[in-house]
PDB file of N, CA and C in Angstrom:
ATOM      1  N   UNK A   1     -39.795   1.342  -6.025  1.00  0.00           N
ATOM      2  CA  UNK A   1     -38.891   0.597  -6.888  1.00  0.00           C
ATOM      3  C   UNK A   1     -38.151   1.530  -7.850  1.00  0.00           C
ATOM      4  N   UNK A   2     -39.053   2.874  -8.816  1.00  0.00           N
ATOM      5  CA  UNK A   2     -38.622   3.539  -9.095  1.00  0.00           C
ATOM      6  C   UNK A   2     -37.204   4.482  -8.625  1.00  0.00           C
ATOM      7  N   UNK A   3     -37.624   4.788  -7.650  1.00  0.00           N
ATOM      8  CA  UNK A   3     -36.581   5.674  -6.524  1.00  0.00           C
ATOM      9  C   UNK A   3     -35.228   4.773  -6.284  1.00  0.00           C
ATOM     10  N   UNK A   4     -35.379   3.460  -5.919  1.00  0.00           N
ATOM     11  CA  UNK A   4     -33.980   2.317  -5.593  1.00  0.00           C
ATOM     12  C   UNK A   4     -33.261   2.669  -7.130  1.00  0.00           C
ATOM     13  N   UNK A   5     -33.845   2.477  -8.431  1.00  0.00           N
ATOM     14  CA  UNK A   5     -33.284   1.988  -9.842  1.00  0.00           C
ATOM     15  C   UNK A   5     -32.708   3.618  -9.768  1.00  0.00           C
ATOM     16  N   UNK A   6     -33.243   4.633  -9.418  1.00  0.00           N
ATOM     17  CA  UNK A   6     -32.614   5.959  -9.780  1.00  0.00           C
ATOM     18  C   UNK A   6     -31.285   6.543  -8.750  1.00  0.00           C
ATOM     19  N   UNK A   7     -31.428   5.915  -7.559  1.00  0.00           N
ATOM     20  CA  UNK A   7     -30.374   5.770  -6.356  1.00  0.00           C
ATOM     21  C   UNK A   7     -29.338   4.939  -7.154  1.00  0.00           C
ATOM     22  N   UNK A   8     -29.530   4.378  -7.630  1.00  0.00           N
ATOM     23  CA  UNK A   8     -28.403   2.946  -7.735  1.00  0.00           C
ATOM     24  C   UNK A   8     -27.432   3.712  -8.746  1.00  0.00           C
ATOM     25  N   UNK A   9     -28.459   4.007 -10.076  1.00  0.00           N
ATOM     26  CA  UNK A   9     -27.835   5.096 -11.164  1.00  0.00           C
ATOM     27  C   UNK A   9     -26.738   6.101 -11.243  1.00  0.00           C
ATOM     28  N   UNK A  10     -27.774   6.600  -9.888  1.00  0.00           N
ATOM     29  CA  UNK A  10     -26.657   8.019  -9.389  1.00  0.00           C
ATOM     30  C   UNK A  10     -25.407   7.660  -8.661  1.00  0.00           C
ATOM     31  N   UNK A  11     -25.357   6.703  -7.284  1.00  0.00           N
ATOM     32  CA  UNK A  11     -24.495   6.941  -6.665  1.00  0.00           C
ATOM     33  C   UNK A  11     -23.329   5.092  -7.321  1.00  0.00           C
ATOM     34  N   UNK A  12     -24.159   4.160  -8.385  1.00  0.00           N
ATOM     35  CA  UNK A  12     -23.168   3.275  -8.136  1.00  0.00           C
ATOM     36  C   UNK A  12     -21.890   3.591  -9.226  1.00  0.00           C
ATOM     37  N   UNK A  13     -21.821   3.988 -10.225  1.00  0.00           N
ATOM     38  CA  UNK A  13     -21.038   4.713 -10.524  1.00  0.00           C
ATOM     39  C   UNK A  13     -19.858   5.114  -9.146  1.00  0.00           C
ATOM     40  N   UNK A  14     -20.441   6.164  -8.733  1.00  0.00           N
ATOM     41  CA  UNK A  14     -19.454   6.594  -7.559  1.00  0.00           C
ATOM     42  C   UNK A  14     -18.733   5.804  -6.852  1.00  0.00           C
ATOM     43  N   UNK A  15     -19.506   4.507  -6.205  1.00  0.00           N
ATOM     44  CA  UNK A  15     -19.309   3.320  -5.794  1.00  0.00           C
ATOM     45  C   UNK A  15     -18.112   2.930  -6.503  1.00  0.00           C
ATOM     46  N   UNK A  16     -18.272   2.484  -7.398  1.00  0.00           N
ATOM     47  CA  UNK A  16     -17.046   1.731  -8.721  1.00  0.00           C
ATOM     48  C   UNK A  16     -15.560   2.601  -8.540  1.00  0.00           C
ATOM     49  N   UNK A  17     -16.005   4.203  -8.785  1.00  0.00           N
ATOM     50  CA  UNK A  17     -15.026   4.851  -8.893  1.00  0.00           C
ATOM     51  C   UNK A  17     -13.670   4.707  -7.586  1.00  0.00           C
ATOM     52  N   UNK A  18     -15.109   4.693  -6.301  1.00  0.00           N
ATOM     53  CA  UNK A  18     -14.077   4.794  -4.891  1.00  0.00           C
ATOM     54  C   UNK A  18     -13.341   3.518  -4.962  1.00  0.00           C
ATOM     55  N   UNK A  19     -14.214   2.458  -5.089  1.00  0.00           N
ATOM     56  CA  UNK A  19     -13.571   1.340  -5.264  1.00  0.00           C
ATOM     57  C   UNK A  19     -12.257   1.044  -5.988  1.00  0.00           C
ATOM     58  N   UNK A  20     -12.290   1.692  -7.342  1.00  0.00           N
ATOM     59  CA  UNK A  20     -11.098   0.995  -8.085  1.00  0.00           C
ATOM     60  C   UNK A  20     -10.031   2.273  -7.681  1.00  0.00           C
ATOM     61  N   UNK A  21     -10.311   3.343  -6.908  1.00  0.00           N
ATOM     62  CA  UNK A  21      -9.040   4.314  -6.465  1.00  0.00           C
ATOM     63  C   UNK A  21      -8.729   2.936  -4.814  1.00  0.00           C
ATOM     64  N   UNK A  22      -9.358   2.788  -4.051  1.00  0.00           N
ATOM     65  CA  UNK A  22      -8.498   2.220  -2.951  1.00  0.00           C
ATOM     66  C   UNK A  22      -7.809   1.048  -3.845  1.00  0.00           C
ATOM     67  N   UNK A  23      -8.136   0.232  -4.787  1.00  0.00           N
ATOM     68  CA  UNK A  23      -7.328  -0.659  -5.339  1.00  0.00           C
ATOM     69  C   UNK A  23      -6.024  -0.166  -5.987  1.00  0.00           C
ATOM     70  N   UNK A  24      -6.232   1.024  -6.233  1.00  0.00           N
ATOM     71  CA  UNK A  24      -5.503   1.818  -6.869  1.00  0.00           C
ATOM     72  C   UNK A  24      -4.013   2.096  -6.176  1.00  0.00           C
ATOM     73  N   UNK A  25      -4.620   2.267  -5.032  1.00  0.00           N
ATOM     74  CA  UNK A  25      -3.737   3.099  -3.906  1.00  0.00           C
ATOM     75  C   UNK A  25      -3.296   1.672  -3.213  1.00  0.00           C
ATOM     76  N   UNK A  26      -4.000   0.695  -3.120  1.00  0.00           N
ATOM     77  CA  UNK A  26      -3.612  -0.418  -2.120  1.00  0.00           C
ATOM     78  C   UNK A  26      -2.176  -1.072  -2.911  1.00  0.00           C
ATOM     79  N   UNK A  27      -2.233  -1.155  -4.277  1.00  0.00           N
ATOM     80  CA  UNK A  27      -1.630  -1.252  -5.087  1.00  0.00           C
ATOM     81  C   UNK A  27      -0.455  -1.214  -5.513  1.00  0.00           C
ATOM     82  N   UNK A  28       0.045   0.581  -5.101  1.00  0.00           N
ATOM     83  CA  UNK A  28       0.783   1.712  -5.263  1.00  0.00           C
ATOM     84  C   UNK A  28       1.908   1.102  -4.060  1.00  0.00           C
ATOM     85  N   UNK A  29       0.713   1.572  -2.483  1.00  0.00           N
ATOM     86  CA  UNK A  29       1.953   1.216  -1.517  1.00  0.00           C
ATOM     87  C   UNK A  29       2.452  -0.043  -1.321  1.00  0.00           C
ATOM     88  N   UNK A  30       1.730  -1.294  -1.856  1.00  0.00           N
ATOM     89  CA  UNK A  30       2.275  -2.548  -2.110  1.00  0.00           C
ATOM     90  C   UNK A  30       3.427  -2.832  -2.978  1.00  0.00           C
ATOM     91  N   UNK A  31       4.216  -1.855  -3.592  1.00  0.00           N
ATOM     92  CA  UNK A  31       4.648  -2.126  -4.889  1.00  0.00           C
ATOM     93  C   UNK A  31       6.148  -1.215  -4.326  1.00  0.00           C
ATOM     94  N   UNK A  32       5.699   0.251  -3.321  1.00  0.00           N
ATOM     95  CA  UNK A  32       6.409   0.898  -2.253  1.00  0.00           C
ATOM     96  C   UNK A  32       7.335  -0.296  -1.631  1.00  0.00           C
ATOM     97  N   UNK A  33       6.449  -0.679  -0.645  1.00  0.00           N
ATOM     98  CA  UNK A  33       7.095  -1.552   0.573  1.00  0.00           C
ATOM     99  C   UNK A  33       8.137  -3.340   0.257  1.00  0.00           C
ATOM    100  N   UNK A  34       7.849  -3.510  -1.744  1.00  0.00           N
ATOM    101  CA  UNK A  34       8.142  -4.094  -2.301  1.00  0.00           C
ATOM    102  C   UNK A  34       9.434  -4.373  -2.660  1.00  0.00           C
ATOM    103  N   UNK A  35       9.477  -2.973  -3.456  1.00  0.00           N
ATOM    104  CA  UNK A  35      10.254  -2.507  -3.716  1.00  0.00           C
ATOM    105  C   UNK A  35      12.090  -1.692  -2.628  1.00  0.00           C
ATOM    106  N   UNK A  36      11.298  -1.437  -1.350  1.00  0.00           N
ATOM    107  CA  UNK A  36      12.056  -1.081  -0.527  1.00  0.00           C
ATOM    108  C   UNK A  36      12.374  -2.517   0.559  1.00  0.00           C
ATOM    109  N   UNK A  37      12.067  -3.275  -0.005  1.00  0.00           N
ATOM    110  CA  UNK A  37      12.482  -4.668   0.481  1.00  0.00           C
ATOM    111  C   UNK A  37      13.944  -5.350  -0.504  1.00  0.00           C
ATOM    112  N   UNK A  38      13.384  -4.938  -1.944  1.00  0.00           N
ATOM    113  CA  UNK A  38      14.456  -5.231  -2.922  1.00  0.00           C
ATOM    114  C   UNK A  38      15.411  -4.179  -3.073  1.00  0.00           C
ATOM    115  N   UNK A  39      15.569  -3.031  -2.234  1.00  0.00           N
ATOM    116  CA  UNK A  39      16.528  -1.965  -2.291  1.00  0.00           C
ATOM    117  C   UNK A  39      17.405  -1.919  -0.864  1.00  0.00           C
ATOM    118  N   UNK A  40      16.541  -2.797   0.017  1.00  0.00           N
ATOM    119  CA  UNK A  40      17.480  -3.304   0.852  1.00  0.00           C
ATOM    120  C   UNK A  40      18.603  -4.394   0.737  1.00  0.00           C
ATOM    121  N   UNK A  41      17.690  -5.346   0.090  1.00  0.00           N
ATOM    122  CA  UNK A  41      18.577  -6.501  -0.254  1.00  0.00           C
ATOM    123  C   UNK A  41      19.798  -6.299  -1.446  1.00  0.00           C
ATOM    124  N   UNK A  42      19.448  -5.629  -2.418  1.00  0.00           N
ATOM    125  CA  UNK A  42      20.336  -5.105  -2.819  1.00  0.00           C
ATOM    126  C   UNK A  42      21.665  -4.165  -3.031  1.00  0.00           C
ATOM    127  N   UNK A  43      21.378  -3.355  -1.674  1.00  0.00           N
ATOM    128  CA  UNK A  43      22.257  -2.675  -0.734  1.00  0.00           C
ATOM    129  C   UNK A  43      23.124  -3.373  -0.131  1.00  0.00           C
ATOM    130  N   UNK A  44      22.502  -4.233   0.187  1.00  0.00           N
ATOM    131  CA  UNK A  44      23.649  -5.472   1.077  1.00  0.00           C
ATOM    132  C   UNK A  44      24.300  -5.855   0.862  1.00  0.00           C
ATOM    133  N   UNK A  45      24.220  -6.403  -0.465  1.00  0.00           N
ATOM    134  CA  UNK A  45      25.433  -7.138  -1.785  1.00  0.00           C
ATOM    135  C   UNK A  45      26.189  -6.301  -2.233  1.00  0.00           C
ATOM    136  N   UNK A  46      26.261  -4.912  -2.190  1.00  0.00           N
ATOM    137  CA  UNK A  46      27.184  -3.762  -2.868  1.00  0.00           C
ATOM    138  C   UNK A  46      28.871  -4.124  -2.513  1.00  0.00           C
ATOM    139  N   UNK A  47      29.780  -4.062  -3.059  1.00  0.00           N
ATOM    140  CA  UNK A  47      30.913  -4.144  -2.706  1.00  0.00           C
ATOM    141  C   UNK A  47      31.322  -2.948  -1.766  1.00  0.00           C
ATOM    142  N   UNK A  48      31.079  -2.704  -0.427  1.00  0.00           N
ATOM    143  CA  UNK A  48      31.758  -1.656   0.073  1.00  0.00           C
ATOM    144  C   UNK A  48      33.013  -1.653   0.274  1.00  0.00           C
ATOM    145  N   UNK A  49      33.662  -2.847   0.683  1.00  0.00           N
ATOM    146  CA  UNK A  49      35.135  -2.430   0.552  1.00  0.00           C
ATOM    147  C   UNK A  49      35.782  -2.259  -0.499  1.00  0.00           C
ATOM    148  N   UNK A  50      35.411  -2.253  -1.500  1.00  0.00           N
ATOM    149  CA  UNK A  50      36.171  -0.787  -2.358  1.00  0.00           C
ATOM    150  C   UNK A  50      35.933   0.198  -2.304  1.00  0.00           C
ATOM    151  N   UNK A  51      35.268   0.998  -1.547  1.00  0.00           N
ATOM    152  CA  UNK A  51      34.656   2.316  -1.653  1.00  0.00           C
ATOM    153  C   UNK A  51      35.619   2.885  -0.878  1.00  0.00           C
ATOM    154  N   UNK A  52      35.377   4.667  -0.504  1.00  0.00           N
ATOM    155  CA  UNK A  52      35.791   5.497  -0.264  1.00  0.00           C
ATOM    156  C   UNK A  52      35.007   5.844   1.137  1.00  0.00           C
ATOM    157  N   UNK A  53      35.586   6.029   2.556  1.00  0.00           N
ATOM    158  CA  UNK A  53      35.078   5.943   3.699  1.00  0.00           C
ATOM    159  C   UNK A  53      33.776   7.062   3.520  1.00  0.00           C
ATOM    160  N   UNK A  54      33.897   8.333   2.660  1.00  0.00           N
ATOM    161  CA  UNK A  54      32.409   8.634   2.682  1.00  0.00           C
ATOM    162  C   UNK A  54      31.536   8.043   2.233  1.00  0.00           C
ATOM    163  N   UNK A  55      31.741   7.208   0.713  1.00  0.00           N
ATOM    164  CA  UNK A  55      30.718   6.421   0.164  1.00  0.00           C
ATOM    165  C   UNK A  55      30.279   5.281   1.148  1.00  0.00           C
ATOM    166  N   UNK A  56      31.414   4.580   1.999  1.00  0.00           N
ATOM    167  CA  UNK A  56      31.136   3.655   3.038  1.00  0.00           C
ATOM    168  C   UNK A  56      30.280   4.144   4.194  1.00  0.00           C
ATOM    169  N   UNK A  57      30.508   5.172   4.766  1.00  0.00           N
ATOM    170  CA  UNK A  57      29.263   6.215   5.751  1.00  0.00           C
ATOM    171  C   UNK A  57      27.867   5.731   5.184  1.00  0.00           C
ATOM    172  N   UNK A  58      27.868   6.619   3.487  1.00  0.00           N
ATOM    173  CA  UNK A  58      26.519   6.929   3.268  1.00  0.00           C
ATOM    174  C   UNK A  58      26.028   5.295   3.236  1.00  0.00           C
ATOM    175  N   UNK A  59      26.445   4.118   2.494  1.00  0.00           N
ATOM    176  CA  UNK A  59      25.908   2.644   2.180  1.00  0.00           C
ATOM    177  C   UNK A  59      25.475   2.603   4.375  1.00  0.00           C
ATOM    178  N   UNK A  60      26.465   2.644   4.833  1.00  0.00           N
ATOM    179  CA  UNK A  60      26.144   2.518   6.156  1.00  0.00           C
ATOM    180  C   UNK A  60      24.469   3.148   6.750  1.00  0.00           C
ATOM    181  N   UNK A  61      24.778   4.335   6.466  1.00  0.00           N
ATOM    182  CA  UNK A  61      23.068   4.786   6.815  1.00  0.00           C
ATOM    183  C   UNK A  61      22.252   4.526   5.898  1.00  0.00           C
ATOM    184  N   UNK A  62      22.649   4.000   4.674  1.00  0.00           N
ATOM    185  CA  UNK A  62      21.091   3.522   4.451  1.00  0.00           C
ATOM    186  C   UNK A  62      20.668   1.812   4.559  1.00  0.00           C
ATOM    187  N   UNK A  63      21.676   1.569   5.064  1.00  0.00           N
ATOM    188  CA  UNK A  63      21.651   0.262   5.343  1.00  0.00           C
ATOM    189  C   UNK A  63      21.127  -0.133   6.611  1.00  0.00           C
ATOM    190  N   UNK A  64      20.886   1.667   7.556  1.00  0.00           N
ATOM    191  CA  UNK A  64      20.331   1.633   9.012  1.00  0.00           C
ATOM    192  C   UNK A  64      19.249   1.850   8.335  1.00  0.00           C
ATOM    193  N   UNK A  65      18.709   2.786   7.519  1.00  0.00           N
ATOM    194  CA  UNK A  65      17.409   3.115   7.373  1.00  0.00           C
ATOM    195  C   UNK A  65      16.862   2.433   6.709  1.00  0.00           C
ATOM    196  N   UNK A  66      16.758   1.002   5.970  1.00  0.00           N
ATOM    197  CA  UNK A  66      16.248   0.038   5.328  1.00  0.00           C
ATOM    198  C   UNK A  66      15.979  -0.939   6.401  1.00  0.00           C
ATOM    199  N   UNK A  67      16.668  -1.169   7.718  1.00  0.00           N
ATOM    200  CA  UNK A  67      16.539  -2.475   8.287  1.00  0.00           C
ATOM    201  C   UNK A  67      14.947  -2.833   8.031  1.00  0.00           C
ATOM    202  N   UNK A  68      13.992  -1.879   8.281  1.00  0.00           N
ATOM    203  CA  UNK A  68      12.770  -1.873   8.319  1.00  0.00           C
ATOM    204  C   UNK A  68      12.087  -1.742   6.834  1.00  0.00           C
ATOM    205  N   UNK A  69      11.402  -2.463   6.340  1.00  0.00           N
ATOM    206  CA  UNK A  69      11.270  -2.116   4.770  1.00  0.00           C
ATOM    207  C   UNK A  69       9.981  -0.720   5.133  1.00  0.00           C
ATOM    208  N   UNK A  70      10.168   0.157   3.793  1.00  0.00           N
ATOM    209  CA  UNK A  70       9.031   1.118   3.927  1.00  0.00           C
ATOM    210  C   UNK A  70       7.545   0.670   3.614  1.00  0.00           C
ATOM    211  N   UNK A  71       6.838   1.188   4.613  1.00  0.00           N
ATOM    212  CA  UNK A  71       5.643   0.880   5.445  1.00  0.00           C
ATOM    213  C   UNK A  71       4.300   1.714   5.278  1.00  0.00           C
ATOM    214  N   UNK A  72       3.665   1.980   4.406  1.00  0.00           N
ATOM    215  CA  UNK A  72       2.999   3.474   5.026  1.00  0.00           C
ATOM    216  C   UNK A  72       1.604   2.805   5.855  1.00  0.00           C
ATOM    217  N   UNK A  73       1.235   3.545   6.705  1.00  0.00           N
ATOM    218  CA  UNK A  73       0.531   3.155   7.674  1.00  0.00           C
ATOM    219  C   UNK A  73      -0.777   4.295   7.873  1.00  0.00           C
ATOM    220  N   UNK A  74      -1.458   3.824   8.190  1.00  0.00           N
ATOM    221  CA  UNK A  74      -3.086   4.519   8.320  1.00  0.00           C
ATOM    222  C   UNK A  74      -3.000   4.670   9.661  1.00  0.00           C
ATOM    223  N   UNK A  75      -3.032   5.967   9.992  1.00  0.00           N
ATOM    224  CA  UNK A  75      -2.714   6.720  11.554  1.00  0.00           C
ATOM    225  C   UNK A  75      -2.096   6.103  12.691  1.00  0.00           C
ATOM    226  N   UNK A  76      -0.823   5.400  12.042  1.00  0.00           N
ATOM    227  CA  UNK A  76       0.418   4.657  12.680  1.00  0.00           C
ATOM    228  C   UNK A  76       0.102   3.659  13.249  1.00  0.00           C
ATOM    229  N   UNK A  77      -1.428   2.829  12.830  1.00  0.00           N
ATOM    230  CA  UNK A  77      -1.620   1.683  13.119  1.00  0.00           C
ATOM    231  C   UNK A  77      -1.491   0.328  12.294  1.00  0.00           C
ATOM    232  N   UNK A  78      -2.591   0.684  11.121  1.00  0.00           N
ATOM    233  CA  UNK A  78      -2.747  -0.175  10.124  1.00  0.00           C
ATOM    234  C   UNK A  78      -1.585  -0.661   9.177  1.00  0.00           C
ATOM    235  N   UNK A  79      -1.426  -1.208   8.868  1.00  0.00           N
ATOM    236  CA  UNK A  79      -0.312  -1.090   7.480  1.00  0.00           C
ATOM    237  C   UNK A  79      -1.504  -1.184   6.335  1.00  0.00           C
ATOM    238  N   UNK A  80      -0.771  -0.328   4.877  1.00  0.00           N
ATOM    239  CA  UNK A  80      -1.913  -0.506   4.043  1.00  0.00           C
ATOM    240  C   UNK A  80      -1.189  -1.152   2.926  1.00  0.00           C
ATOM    241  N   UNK A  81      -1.958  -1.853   2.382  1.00  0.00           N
ATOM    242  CA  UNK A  81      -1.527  -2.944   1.282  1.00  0.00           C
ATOM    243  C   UNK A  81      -2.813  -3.757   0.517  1.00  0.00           C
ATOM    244  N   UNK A  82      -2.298  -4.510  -0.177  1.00  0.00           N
ATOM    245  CA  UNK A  82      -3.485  -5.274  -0.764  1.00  0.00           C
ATOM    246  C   UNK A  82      -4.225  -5.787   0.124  1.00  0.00           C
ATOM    247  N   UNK A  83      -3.481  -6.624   0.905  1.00  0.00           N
ATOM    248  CA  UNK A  83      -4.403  -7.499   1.973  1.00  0.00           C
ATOM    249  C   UNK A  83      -5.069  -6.593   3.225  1.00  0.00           C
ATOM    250  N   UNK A  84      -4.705  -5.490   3.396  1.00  0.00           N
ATOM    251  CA  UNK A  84      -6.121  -5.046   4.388  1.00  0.00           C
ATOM    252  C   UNK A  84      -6.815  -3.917   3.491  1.00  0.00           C
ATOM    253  N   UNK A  85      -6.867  -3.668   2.238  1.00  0.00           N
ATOM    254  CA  UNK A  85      -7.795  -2.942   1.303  1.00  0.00           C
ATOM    255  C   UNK A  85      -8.803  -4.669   1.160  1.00  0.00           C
ATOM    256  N   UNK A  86      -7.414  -5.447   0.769  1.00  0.00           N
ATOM    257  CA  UNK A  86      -8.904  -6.466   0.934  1.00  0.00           C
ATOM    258  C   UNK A  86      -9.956  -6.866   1.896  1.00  0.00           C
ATOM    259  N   UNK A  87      -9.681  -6.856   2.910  1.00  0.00           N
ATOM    260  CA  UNK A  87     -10.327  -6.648   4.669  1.00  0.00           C
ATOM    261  C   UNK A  87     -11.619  -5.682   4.170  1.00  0.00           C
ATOM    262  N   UNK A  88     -10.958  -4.945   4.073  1.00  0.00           N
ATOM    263  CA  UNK A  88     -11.901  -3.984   4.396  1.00  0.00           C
ATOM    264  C   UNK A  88     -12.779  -3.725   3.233  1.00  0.00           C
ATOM    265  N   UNK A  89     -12.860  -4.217   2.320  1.00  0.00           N
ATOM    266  CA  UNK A  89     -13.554  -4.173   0.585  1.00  0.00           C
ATOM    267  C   UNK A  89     -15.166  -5.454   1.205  1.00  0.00           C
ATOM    268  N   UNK A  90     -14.008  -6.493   1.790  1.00  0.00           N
ATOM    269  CA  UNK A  90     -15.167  -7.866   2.198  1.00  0.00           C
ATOM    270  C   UNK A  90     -16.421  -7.322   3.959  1.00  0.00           C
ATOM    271  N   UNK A  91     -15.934  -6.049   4.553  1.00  0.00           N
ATOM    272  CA  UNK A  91     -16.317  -5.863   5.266  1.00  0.00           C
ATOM    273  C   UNK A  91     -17.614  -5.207   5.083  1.00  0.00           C
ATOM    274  N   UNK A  92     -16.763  -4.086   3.658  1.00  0.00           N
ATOM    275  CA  UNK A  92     -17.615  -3.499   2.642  1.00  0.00           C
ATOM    276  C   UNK A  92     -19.343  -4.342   2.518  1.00  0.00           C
ATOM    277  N   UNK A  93     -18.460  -4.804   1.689  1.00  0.00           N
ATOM    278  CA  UNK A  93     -19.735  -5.739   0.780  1.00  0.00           C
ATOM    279  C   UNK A  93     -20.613  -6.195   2.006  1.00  0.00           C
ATOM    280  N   UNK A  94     -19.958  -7.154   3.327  1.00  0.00           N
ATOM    281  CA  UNK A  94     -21.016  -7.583   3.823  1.00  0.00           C
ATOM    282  C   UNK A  94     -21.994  -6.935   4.537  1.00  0.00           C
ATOM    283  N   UNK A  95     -21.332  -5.426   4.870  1.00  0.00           N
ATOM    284  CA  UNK A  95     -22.491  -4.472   5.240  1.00  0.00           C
ATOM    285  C   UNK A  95     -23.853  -4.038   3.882  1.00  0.00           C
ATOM    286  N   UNK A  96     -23.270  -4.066   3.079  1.00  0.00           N
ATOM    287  CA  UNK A  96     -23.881  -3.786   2.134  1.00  0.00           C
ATOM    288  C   UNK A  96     -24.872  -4.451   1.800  1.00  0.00           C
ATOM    289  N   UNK A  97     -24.676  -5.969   1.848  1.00  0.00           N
ATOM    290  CA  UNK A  97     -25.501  -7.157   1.376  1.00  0.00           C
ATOM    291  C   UNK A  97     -26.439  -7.158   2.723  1.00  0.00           C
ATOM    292  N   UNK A  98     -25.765  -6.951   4.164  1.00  0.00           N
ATOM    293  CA  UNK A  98     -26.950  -6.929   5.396  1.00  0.00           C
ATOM    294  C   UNK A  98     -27.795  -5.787   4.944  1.00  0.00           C
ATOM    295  N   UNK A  99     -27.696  -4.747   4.395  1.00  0.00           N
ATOM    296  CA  UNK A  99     -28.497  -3.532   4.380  1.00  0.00           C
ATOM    297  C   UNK A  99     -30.146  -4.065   3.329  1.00  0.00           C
ATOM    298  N   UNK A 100     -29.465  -4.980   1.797  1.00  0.00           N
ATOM    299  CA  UNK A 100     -30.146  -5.355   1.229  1.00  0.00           C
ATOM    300  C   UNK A 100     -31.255  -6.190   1.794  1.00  0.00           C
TER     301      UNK A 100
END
């Protein structure tokens, strides 16, 4: 019993820490892919025909490179965001609670 209370000491700390960095990070690129959703849409509405055919080029390519909002992805599979940090937090725990 001794040994569990001195395990728990040492590593749950650590526990907490990893924890509130993936929230951290799940967070971050949620706020990314958010944001490059509202920099698309806002691209769209720009008045280009007043512009100048280079300024019209550049609105043009980034208006190709937004079709897709930005994404970052866990070895070009996963998408990462709140909702699969959350996945995987509840997958967490229930291994954890089977171990108990």
């Amino acid at each position: 019993m001794l040994q569990d209370a001195n395990t728990i000491s040492k590593y749950g700390p650590l526990t907490i820490l990893i924890f509130g960095q993936l929230i951290l990070i799940s967070v971050i690129f949620e706020i990314v892919q958010t944001e490059s959703e509202k920099l698309r849409n806002e691209l769209y509405y720009v008045s280009w025909e007043r512009m100048d055919i280079r300024n019209r080029r550049t609105l043009c390519f980034f208006l190709q490179r937004l079709q897709e909002p930005i994404s970052i992805t866990s070895m070009g599979m996963v998408s990462i965001g709140v909702q699969t940090m959350a996945k995987v937090k509840i997958i967490l725990f229930r291994t954890l609670y089977s171990l108990i």
